[in-house]
C-alpha atoms as a PDB file:
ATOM      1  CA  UNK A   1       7.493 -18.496   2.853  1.00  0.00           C
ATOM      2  CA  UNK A   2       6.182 -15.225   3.924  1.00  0.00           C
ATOM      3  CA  UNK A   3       3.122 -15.289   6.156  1.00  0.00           C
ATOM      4  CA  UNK A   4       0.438 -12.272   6.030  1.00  0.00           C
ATOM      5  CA  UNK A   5      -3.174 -11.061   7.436  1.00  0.00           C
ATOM      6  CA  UNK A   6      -5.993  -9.479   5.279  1.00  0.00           C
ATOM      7  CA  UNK A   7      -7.794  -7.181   7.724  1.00  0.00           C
ATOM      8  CA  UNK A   8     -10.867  -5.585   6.864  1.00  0.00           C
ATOM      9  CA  UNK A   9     -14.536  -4.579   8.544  1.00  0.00           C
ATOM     10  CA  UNK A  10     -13.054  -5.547  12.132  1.00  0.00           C
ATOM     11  CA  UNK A  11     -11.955  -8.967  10.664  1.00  0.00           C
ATOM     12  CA  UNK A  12      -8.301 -10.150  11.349  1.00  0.00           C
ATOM     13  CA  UNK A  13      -8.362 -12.700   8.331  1.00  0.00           C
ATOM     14  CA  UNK A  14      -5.099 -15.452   7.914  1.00  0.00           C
ATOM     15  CA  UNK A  15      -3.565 -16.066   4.247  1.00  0.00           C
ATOM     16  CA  UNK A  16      -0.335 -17.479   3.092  1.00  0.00           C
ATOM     17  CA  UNK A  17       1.307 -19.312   0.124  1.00  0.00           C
ATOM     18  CA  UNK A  18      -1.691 -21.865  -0.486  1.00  0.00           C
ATOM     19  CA  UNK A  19       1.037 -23.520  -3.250  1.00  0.00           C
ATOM     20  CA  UNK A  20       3.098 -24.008  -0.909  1.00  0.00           C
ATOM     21  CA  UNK A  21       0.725 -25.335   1.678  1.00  0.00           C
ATOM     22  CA  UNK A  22      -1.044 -27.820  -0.475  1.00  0.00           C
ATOM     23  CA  UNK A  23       2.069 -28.655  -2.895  1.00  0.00           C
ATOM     24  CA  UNK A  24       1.822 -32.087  -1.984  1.00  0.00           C
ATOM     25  CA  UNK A  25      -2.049 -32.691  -2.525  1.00  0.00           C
ATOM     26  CA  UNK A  26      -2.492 -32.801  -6.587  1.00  0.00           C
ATOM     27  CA  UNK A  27      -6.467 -32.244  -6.185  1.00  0.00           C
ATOM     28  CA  UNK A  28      -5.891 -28.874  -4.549  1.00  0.00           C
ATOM     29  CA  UNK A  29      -3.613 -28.495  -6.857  1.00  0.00           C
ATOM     30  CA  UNK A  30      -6.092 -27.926  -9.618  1.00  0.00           C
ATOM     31  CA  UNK A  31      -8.089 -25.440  -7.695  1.00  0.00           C
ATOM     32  CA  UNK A  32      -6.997 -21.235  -6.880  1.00  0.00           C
ATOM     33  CA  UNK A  33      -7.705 -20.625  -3.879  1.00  0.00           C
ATOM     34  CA  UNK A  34      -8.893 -17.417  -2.668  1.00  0.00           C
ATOM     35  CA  UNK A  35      -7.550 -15.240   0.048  1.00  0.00           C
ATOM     36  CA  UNK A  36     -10.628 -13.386   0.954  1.00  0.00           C
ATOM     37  CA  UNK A  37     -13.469 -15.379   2.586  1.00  0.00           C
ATOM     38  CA  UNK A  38     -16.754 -14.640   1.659  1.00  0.00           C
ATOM     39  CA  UNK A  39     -17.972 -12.256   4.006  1.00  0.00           C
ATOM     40  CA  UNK A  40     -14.961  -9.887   3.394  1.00  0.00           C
ATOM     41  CA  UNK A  41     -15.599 -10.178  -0.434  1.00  0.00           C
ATOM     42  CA  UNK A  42     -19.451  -9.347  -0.317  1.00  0.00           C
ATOM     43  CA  UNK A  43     -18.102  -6.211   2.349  1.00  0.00           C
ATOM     44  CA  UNK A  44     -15.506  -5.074   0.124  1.00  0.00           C
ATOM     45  CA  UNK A  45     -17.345  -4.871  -3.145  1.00  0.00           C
ATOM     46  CA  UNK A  46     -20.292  -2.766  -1.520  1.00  0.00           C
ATOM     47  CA  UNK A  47     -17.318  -0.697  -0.034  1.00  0.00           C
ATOM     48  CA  UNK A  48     -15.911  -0.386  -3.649  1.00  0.00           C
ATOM     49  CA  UNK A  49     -19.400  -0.352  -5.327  1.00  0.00           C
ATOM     50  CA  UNK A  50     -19.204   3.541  -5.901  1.00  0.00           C
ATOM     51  CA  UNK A  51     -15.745   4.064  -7.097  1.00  0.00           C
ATOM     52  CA  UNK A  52     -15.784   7.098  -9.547  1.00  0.00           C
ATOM     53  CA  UNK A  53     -12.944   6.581 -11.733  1.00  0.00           C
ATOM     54  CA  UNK A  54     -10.385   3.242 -12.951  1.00  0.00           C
ATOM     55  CA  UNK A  55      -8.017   2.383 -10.582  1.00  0.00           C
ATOM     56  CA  UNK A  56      -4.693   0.401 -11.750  1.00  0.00           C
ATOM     57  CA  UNK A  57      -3.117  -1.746  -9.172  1.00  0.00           C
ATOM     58  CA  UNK A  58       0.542  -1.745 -11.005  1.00  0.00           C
ATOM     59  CA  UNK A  59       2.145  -4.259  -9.884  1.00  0.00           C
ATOM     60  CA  UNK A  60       6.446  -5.014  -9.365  1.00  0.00           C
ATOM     61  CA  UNK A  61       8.133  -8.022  -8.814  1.00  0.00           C
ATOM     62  CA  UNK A  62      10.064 -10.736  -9.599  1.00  0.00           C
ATOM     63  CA  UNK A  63      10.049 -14.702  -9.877  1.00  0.00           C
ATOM     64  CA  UNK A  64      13.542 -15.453  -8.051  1.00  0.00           C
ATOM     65  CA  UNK A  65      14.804 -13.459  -4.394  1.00  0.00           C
ATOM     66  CA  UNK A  66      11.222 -12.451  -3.682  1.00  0.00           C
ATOM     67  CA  UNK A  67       9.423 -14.933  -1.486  1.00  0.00           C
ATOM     68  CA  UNK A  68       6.662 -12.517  -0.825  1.00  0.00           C
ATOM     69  CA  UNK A  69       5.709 -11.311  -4.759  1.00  0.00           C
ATOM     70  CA  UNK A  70       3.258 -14.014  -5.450  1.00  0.00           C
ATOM     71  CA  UNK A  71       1.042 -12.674  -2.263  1.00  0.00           C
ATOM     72  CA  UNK A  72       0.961  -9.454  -3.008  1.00  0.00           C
ATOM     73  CA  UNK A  73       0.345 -10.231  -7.236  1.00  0.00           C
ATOM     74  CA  UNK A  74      -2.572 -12.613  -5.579  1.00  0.00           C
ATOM     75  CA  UNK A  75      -3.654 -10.152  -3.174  1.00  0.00           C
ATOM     76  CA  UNK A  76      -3.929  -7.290  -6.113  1.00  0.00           C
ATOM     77  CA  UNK A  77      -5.336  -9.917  -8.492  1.00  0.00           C
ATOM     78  CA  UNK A  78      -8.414 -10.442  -5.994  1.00  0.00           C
ATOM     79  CA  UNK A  79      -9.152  -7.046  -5.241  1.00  0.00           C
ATOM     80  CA  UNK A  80      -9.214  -6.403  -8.991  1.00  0.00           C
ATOM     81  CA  UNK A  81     -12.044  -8.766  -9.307  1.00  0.00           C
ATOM     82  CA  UNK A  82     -14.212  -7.051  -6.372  1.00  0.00           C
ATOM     83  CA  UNK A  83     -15.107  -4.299  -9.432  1.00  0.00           C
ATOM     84  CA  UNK A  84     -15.062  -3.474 -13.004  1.00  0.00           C
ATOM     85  CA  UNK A  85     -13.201  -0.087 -12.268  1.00  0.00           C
ATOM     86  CA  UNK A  86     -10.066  -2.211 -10.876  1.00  0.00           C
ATOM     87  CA  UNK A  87      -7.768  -3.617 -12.873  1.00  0.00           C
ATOM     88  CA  UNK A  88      -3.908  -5.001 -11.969  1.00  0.00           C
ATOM     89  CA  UNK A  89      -0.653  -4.741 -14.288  1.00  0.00           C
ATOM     90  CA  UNK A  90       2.092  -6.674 -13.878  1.00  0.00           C
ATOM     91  CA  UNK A  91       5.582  -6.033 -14.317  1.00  0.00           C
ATOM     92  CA  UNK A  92       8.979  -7.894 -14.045  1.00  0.00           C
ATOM     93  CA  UNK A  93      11.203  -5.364 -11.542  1.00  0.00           C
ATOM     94  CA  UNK A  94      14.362  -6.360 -13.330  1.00  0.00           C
ATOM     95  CA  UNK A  95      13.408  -6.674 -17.012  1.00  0.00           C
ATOM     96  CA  UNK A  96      10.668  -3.838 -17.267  1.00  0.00           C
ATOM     97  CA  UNK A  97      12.827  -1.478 -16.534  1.00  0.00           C
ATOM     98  CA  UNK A  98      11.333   1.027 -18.624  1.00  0.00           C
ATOM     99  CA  UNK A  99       8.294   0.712 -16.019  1.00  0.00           C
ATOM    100  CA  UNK A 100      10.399   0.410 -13.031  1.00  0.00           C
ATOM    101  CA  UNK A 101      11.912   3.652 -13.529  1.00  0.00           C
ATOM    102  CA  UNK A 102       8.589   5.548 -15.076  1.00  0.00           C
ATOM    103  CA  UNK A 103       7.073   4.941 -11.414  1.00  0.00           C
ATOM    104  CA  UNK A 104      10.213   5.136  -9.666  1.00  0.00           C
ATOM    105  CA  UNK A 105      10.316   1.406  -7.847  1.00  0.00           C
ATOM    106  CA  UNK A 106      13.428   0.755  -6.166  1.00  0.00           C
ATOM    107  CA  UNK A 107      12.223  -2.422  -3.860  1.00  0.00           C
ATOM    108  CA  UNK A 108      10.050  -5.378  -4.092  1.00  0.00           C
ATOM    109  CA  UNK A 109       7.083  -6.228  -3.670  1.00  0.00           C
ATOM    110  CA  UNK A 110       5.413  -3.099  -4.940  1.00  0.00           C
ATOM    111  CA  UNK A 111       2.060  -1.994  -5.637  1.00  0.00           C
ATOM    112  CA  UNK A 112       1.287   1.801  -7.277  1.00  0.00           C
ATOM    113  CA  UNK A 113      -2.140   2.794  -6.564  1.00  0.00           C
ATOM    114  CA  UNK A 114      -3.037   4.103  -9.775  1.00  0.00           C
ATOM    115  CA  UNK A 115      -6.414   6.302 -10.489  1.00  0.00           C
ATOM    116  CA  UNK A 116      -7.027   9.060 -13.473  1.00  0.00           C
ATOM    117  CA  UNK A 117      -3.642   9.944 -12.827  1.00  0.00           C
ATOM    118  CA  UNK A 118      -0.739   8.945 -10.425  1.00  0.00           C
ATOM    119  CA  UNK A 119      -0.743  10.730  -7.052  1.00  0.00           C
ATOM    120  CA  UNK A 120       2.115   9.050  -6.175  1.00  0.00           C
ATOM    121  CA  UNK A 121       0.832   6.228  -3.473  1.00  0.00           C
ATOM    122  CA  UNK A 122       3.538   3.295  -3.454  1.00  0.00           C
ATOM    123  CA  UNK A 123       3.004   0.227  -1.184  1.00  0.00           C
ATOM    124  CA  UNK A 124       5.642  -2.217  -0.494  1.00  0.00           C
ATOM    125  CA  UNK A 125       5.359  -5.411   0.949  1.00  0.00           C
ATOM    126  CA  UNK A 126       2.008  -7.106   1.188  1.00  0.00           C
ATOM    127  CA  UNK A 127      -0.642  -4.907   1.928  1.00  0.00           C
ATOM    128  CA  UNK A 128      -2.021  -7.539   4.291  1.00  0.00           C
ATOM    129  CA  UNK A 129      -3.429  -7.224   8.437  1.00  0.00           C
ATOM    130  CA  UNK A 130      -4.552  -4.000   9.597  1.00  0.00           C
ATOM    131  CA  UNK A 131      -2.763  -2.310   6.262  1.00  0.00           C
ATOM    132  CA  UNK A 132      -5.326  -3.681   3.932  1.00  0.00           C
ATOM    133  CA  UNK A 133      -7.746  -1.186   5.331  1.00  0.00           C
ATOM    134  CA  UNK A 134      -5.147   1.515   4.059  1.00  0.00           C
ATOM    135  CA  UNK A 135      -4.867  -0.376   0.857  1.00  0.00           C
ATOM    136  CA  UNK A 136      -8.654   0.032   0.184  1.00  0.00           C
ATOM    137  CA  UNK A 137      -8.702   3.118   1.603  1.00  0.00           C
ATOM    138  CA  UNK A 138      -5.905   4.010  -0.916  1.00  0.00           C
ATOM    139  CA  UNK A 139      -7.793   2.356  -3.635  1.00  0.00           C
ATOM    140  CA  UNK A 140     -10.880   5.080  -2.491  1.00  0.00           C
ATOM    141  CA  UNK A 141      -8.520   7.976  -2.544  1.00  0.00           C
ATOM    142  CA  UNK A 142      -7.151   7.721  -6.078  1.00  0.00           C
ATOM    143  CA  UNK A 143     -10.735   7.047  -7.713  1.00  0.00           C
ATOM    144  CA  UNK A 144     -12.349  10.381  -6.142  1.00  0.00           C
ATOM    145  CA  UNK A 145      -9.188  11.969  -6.073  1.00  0.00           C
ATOM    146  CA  UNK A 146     -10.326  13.767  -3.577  1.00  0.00           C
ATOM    147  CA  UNK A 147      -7.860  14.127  -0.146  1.00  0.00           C
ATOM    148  CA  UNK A 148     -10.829  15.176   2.841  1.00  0.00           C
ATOM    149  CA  UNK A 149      -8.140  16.703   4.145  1.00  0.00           C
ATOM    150  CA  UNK A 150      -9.249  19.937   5.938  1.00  0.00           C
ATOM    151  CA  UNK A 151      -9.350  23.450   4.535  1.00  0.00           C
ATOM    152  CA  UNK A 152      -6.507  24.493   6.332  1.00  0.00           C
ATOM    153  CA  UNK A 153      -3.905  21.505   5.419  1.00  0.00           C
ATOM    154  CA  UNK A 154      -4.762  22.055   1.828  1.00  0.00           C
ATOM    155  CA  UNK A 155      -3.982  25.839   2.002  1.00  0.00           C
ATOM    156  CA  UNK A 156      -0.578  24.636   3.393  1.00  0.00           C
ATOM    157  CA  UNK A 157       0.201  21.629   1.278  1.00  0.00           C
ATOM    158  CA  UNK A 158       0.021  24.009  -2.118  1.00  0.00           C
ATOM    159  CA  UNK A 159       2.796  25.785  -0.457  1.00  0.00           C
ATOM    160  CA  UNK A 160       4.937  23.645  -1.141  1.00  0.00           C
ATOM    161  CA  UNK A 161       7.060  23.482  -3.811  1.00  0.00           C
ATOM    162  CA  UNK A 162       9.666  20.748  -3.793  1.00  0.00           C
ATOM    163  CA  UNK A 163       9.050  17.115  -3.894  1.00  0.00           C
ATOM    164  CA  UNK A 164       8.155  15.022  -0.398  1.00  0.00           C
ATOM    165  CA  UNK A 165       8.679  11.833  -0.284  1.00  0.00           C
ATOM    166  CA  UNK A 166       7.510  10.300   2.832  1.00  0.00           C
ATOM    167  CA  UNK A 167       8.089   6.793   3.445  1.00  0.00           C
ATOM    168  CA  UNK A 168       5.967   5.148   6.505  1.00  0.00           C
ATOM    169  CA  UNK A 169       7.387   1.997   8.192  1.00  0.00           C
ATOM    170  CA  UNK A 170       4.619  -0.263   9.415  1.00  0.00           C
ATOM    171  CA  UNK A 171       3.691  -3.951  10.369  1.00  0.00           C
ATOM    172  CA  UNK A 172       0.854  -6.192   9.827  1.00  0.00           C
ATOM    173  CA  UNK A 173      -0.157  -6.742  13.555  1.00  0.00           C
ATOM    174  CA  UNK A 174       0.233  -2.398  14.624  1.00  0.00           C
ATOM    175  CA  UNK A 175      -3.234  -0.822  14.683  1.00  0.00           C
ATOM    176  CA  UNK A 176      -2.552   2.300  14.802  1.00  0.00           C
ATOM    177  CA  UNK A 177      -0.302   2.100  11.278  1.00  0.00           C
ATOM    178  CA  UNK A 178      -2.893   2.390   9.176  1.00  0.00           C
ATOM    179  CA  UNK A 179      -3.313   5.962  11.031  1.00  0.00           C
ATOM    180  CA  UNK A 180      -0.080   7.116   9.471  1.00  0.00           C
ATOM    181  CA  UNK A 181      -0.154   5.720   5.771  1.00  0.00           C
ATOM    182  CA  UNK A 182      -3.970   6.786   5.115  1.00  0.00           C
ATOM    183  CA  UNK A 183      -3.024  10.248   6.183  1.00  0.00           C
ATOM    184  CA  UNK A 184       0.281  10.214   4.083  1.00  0.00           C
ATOM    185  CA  UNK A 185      -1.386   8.790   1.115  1.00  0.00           C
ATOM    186  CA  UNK A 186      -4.066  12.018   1.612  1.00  0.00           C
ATOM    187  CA  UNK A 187      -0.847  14.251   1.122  1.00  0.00           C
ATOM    188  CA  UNK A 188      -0.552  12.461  -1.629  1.00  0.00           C
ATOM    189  CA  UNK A 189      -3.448  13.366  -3.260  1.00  0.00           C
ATOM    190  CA  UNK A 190      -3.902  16.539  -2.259  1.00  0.00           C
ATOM    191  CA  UNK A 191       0.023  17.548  -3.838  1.00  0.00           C
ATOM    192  CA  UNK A 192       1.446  16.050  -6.855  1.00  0.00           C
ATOM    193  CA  UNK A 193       4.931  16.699  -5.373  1.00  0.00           C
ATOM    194  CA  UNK A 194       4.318  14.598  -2.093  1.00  0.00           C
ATOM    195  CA  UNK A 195       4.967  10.727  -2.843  1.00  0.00           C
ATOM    196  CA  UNK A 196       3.529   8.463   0.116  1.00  0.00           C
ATOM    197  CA  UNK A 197       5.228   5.127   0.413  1.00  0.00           C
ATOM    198  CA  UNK A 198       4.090   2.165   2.701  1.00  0.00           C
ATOM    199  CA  UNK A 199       6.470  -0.088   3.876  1.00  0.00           C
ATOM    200  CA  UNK A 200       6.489  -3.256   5.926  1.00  0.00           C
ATOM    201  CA  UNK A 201       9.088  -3.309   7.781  1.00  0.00           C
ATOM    202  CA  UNK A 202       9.688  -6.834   8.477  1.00  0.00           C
ATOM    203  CA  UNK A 203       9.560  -7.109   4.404  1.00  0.00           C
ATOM    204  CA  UNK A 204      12.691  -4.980   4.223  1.00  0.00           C
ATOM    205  CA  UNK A 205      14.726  -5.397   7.055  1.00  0.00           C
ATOM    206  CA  UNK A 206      18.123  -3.434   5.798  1.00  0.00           C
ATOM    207  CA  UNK A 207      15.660  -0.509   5.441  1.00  0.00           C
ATOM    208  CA  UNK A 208      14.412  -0.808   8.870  1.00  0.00           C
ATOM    209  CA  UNK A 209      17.741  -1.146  10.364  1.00  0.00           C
ATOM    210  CA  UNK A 210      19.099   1.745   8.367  1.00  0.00           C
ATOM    211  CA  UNK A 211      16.363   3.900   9.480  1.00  0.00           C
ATOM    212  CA  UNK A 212      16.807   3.041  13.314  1.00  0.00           C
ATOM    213  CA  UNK A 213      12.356   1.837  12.840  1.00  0.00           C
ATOM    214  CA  UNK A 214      12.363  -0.210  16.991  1.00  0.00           C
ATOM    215  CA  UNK A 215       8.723   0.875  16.832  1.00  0.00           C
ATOM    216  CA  UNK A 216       5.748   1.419  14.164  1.00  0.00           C
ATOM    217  CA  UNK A 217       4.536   3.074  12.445  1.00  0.00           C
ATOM    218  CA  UNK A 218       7.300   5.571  12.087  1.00  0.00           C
ATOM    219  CA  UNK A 219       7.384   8.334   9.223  1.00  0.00           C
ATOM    220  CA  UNK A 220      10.916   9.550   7.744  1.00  0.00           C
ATOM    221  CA  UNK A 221      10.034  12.640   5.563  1.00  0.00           C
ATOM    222  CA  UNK A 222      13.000  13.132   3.168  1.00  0.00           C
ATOM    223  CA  UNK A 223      15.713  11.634   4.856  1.00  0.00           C
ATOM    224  CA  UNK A 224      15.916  14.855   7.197  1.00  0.00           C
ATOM    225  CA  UNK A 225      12.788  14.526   9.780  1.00  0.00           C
ATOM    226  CA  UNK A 226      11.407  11.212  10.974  1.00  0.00           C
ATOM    227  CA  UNK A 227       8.981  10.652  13.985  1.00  0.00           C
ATOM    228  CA  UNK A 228       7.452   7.711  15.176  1.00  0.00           C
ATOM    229  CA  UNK A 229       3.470   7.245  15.963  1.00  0.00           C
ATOM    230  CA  UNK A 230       0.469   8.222  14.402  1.00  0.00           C
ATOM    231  CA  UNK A 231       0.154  12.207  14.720  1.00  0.00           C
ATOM    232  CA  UNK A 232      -2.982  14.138  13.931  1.00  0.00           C
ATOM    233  CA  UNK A 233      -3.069  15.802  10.514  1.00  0.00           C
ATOM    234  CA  UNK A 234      -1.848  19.367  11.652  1.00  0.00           C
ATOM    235  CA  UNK A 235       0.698  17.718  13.406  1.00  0.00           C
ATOM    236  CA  UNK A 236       2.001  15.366  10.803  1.00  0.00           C
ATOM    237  CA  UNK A 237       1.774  18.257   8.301  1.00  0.00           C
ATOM    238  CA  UNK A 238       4.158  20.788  10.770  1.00  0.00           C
ATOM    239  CA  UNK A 239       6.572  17.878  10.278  1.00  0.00           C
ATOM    240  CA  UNK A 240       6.481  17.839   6.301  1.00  0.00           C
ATOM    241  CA  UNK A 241       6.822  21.768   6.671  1.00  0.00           C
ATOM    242  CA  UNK A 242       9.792  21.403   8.467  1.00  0.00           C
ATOM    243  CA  UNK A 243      11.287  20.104   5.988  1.00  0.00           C
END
């Protein structure tokens, strides 16, 4: 079973499989239990409160070979129900493929962060600890669709004019991850040909070992330029240029 943290407002908040912890008690049984406590949910939905636009949480996965799928479908289920502009879809990775390939999944758990349009914002694993701050936050982006990136990194970012796909290896427990994927998932928004994925790296561990990721959060920008830590903006933006 496959063991996660919601983080948000400060809060470090424990969740797991609460099937599997209660499997054996039929009165629980009866009853779905909620990941967020109270206090997180009445935070969250004045956080969410003035989202401008629908935001689709599309979800990918799979009942067999993916122990972590039900916590992220629950995870995306119960931030849907923090506002009317959120709403969750749910596909099967391996029999919808006409989905799968439309948004271009290749791994699961996935979540695309969906608002007016798609800006390309791809989380994998569950979006739990310190990352569910950069799930919000991603949640935020795609509904203003607005990046707040400054002046000077937009003027750069419509220079380019081949795709970017930056994937950004993080844990649950790293602090300073959520650095990395809010400011990758800004790209994101700011140019349709930049795709920002978020990836746990304990979720995928054939990707982390092919991609040499010892520490987190570490950023591989098309397969050619990878760095590890969370840069500034102008700095993590001389590294997309580069390539």
């Amino acid at each position: 079973m496959q063991v996660g943290y919601v983080s948000f407002d400060g809060q470090l908040l424990h969740f797991n499989n609460r099937r599997n912890n209660f499997r054996n008690d039929a009165r629980l049984r009866r009853f779905k239990m909620s990941i967020l406590d109270d206090k997180v949910r009445t935070s969250l939905k004045k956080d969410l409160a003035n989202l401008k636009t629908n935001v689709k949480l599309i979800v990918f996965s799979q009942e067999i070979e993916c122990p972590s799928c039900k916590d992220a479908s629950s995870l995306a289920e119960e931030v849907a129900t923090l506002s009317d502009k959120i709403s969750v879809e749910k596909y099967d990775f391996v029999l919808n493929k006409a989905q799968t390939e439309h948004y271009k999944i290749d791994k699961i758990p996935a979540i695309a962060v969906v608002g007016a349009k798609d800006f390309g914002i791809r989380f994998y694993g569950v979006p739990g600890g310190f990352e569910f701050s950069s799930f919000i936050d991603a949640i935020k982006l795609v509904s203003s669709g607005d990046s707040d990136l400054a002046q000077k990194t937009k003027e750069e970012l419509a220079k380019i004019t081949k795709s970017v796909l930056i994937k950004v290896f993080v844990t649950l427990t790293c602090p300073y991850c959520p650095a990395a994927s809010k400011l990758a998932n800004r790209f994101a928004i700011e140019n349709d040909l930049v795709i920002s994925e978020t990836i746990v790296a304990t979720e995928f561990p054939h990707l982390s070992n092919k991609y040499n990721v010892f520490s987190v959060p570490k950023a591989v920008i098309n397969e050619t330029v990878e760095f590890e830590g969370a840069l500034p903006e102008e700095k993590f933006l001389e590294q997309i240029l580069k390539t």
